[in-house]
Protein backbone atom coordinates (compact mmCIF):
# COMPACT_ATOMS: atom_id res chain seq x y z
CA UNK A 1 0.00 0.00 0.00
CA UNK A 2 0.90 3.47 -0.82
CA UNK A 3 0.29 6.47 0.77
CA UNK A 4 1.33 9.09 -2.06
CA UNK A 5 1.37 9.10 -5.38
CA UNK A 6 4.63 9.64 -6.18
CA UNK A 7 5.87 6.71 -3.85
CA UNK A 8 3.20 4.77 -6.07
CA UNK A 9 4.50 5.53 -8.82
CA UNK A 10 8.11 4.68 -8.11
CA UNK A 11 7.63 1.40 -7.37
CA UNK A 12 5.20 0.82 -10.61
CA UNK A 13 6.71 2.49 -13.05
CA UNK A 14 9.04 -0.28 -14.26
CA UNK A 15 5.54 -2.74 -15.35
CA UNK A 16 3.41 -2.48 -18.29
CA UNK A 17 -0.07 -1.60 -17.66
CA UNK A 18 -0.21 -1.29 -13.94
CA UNK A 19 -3.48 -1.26 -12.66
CA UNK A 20 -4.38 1.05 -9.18
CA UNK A 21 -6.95 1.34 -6.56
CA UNK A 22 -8.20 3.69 -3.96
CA UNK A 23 -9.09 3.67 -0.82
CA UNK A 24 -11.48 6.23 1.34
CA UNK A 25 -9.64 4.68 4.50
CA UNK A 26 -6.16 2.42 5.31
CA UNK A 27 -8.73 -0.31 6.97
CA UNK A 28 -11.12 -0.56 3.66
CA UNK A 29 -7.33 -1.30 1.73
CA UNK A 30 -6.31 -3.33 4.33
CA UNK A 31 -9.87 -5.75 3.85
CA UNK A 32 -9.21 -5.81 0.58
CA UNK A 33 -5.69 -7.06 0.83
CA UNK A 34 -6.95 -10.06 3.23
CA UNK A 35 -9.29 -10.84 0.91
CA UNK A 36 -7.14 -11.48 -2.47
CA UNK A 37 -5.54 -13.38 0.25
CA UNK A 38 -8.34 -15.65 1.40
CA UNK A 39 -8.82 -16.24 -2.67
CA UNK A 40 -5.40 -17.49 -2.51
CA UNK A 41 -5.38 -20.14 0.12
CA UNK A 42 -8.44 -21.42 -1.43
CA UNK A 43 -7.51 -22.24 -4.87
CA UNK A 44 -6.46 -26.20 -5.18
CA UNK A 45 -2.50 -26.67 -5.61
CA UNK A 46 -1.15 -28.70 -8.61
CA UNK A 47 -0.39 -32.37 -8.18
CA UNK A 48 2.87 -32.90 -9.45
CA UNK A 49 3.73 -36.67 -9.54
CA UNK A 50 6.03 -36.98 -12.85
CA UNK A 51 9.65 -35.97 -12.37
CA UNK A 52 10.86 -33.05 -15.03
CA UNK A 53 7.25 -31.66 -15.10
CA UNK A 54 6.86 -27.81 -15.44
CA UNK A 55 4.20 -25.97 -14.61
CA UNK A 56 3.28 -22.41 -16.17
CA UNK A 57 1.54 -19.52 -14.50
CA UNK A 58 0.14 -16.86 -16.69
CA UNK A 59 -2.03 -14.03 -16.44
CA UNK A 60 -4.51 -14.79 -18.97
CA UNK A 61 -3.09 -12.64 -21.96
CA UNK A 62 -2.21 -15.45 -23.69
């Protein structure tokens, strides 16, 4: 979380397309934040079981 602009905008400025979000308070942010987390923990893991296997993340552009 940032609390200025321009410290937002140092730490983004290096990716394509950055996408932002406000905030009226730090606490409506901070739910926010817990809940992309709660998403996380819920989605199932991978089962790996071959040896050599990759696995490839990707944001949906392709």
């Amino acid at each position: 979380m940032f609390t200025t602009w321009d410290e937002c905008m140092k730490a983004v400025s290096c990716y394509t397309k950055p996408e932002f979000k406000s905030f009226a308070s730090m606490k409506e942010a901070q739910i926010f934040l817990d809940e992309g987390d709660e998403k996380e923990k819920t989605q199932p893991k991978p089962k790996v079981k071959k040896e050599n296997a990759v696995i490839a993340y990707i944001d949906g552009s392709y």
